[in-house]
C-alpha atoms as a PDB file:
ATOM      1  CA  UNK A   1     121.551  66.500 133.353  1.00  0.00           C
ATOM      2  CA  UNK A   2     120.596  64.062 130.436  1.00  0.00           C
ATOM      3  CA  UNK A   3     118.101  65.311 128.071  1.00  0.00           C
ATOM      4  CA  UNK A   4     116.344  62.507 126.222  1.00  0.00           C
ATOM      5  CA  UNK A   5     115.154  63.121 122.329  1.00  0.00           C
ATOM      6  CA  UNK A   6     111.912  63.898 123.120  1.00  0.00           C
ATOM      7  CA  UNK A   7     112.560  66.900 125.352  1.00  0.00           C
ATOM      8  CA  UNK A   8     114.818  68.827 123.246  1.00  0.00           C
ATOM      9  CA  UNK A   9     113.450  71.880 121.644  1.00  0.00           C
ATOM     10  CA  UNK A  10     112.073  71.014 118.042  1.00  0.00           C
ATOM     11  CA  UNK A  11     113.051  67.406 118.340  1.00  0.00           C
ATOM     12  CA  UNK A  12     110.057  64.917 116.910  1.00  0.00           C
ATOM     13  CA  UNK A  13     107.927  63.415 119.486  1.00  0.00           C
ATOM     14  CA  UNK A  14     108.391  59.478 119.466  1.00  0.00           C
ATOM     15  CA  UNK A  15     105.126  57.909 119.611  1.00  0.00           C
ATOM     16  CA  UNK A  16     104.183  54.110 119.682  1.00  0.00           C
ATOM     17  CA  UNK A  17     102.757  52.828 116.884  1.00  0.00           C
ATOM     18  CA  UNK A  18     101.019  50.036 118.188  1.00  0.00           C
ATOM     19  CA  UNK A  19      97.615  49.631 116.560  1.00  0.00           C
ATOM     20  CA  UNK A  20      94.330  48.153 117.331  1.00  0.00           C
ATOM     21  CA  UNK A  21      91.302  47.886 114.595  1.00  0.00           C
ATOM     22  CA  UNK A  22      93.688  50.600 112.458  1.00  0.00           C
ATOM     23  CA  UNK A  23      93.726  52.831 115.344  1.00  0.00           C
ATOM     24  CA  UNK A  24      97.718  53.712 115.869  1.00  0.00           C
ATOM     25  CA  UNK A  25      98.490  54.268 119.838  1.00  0.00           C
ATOM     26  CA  UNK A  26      99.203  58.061 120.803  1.00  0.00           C
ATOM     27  CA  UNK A  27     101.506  57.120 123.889  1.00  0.00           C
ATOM     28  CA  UNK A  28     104.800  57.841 123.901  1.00  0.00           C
ATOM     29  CA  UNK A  29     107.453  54.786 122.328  1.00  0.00           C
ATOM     30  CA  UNK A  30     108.299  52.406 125.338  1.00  0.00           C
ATOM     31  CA  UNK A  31     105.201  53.586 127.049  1.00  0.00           C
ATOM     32  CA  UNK A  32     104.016  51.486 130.524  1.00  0.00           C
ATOM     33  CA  UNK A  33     100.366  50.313 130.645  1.00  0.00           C
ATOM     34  CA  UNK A  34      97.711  49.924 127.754  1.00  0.00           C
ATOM     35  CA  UNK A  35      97.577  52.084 124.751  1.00  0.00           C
ATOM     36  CA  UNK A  36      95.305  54.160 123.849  1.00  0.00           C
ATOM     37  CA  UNK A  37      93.927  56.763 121.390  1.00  0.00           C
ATOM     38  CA  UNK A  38      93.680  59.996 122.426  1.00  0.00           C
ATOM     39  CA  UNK A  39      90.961  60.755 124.800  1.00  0.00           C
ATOM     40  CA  UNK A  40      91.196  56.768 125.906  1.00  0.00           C
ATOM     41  CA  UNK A  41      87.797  55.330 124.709  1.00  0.00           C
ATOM     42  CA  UNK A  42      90.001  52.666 122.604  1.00  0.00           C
ATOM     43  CA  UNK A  43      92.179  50.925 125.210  1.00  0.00           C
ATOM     44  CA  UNK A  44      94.204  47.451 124.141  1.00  0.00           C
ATOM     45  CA  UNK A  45      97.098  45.476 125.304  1.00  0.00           C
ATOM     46  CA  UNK A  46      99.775  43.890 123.403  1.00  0.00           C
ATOM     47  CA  UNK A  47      97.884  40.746 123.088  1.00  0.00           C
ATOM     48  CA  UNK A  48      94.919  42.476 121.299  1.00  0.00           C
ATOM     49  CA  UNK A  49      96.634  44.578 119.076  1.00  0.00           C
ATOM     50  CA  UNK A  50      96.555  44.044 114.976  1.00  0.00           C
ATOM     51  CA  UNK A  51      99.066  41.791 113.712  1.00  0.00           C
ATOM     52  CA  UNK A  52     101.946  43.574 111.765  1.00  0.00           C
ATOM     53  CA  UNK A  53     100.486  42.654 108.697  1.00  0.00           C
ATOM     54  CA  UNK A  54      98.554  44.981 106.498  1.00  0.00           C
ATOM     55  CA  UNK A  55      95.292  44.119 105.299  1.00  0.00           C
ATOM     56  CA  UNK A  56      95.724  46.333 101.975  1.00  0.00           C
ATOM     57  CA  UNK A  57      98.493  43.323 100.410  1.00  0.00           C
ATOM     58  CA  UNK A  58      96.598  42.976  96.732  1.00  0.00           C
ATOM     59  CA  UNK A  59      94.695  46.229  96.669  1.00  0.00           C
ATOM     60  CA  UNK A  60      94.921  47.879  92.856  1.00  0.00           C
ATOM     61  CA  UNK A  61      97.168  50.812  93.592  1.00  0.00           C
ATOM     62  CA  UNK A  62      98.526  53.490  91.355  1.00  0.00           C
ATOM     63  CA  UNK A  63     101.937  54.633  91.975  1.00  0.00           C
ATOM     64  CA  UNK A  64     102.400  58.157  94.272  1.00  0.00           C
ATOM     65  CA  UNK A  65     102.928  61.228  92.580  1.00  0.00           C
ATOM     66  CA  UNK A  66     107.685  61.301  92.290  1.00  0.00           C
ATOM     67  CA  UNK A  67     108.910  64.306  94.205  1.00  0.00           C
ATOM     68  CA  UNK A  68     112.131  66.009  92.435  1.00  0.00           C
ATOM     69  CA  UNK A  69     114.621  63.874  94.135  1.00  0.00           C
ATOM     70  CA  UNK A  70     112.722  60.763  93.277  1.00  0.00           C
ATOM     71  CA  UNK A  71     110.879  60.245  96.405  1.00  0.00           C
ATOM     72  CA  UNK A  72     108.549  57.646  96.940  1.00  0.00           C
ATOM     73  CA  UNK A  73     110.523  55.683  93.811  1.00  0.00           C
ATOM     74  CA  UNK A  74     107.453  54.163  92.340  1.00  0.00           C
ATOM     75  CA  UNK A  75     106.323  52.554  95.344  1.00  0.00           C
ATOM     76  CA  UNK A  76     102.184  53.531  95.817  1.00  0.00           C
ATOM     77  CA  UNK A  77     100.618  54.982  98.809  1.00  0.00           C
ATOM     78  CA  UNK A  78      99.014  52.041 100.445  1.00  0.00           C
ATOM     79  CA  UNK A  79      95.092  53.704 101.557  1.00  0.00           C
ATOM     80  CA  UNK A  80      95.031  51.578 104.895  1.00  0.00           C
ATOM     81  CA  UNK A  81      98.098  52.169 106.886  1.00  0.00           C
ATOM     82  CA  UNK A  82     100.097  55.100 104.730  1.00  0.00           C
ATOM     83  CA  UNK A  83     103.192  53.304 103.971  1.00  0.00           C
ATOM     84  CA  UNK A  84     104.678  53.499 100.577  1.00  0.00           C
ATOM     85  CA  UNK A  85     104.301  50.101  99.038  1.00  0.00           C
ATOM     86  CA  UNK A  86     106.077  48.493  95.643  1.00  0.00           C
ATOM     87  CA  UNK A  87     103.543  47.273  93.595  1.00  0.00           C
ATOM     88  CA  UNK A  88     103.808  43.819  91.839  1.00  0.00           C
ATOM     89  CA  UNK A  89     103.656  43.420  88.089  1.00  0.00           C
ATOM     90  CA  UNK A  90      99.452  43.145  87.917  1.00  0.00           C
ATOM     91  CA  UNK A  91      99.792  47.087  89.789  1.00  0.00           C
ATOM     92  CA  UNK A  92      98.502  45.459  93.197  1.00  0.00           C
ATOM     93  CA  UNK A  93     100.013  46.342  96.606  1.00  0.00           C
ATOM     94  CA  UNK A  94     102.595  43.929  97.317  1.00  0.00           C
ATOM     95  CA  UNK A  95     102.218  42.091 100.885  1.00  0.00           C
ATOM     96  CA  UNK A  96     104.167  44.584 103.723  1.00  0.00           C
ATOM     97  CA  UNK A  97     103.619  45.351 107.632  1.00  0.00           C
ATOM     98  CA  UNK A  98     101.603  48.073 108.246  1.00  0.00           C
ATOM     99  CA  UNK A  99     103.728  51.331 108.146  1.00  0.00           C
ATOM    100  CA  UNK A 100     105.273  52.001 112.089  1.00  0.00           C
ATOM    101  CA  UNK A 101     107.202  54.917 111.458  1.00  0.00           C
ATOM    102  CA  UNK A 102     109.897  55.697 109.555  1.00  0.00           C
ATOM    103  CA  UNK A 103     113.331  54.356 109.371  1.00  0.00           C
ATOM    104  CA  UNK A 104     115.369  57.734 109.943  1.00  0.00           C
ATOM    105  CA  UNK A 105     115.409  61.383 109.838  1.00  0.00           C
ATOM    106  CA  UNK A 106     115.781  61.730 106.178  1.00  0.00           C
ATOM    107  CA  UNK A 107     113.170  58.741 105.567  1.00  0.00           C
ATOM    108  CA  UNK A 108     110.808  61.337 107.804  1.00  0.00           C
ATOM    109  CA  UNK A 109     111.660  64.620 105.808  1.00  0.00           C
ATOM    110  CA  UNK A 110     111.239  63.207 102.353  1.00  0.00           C
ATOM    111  CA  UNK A 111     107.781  61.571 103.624  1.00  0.00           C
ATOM    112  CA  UNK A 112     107.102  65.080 105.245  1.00  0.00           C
ATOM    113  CA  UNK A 113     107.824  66.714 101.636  1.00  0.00           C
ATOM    114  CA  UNK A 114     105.691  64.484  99.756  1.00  0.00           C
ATOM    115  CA  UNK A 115     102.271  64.721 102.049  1.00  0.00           C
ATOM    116  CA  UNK A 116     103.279  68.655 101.945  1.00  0.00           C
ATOM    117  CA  UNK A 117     103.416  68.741  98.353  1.00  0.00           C
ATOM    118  CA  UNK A 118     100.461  66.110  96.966  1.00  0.00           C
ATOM    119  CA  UNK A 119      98.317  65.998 100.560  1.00  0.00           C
ATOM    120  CA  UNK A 120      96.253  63.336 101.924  1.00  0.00           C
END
């Protein structure tokens, strides 16, 4: 028998990260049907659903607090979708997709770290 990712003890849930009016779908990646939130009173298709695009490009932003290892690198925590974002040289956001998850395991642990250590 074939286990998939998701069904492995202690293995991270994958969850689509479609998003509608900022809302971020709670359905499982690859998911049939419409997305939803949780508790389905926000329902969209792929045709409805934000552009990639988020609307924070040219906010003011200060950079994130640097872990030990160096983590986030000067990038900023952008307040809309919780990427980290470089900054241009005036200290505003640069222009960047709206954060969809991260990139790999390690990407997710050294994100984990930093919310653990400096929070929302």
């Amino acid at each position: 028998m074939t286990r998939t990712l998701a069904a492995l003890p202690g293995a991270a849930r994958r969850l689509c990260l479609s998003r509608r009016n900022g809302e971020i779908c709670t359905r499982e990646d690859g998911h049939r049907g419409l997305h939803h939130r949780t508790g389905g009173r926000l329902l969209w298709n792929d045709l409805q659903a934000d552009l990639p695009e988020c609307a924070a490009a040219g906010a003011p932003a200060e950079p994130a607090p640097v872990l030990d290892g160096g983590f986030p690198g000067g990038r900023a925590l952008c307040p809309v979708c919780w990427a980290f974002v470089a900054r241009d040289d005036e200290g505003l956001l640069e222009p960047h997709d709206s954060w969809r998850g991260d990139e790999s395991r390690s990407d997710a642990d050294r994100r984990r770290e930093w919310f653990n250590a400096y929070g929302w």
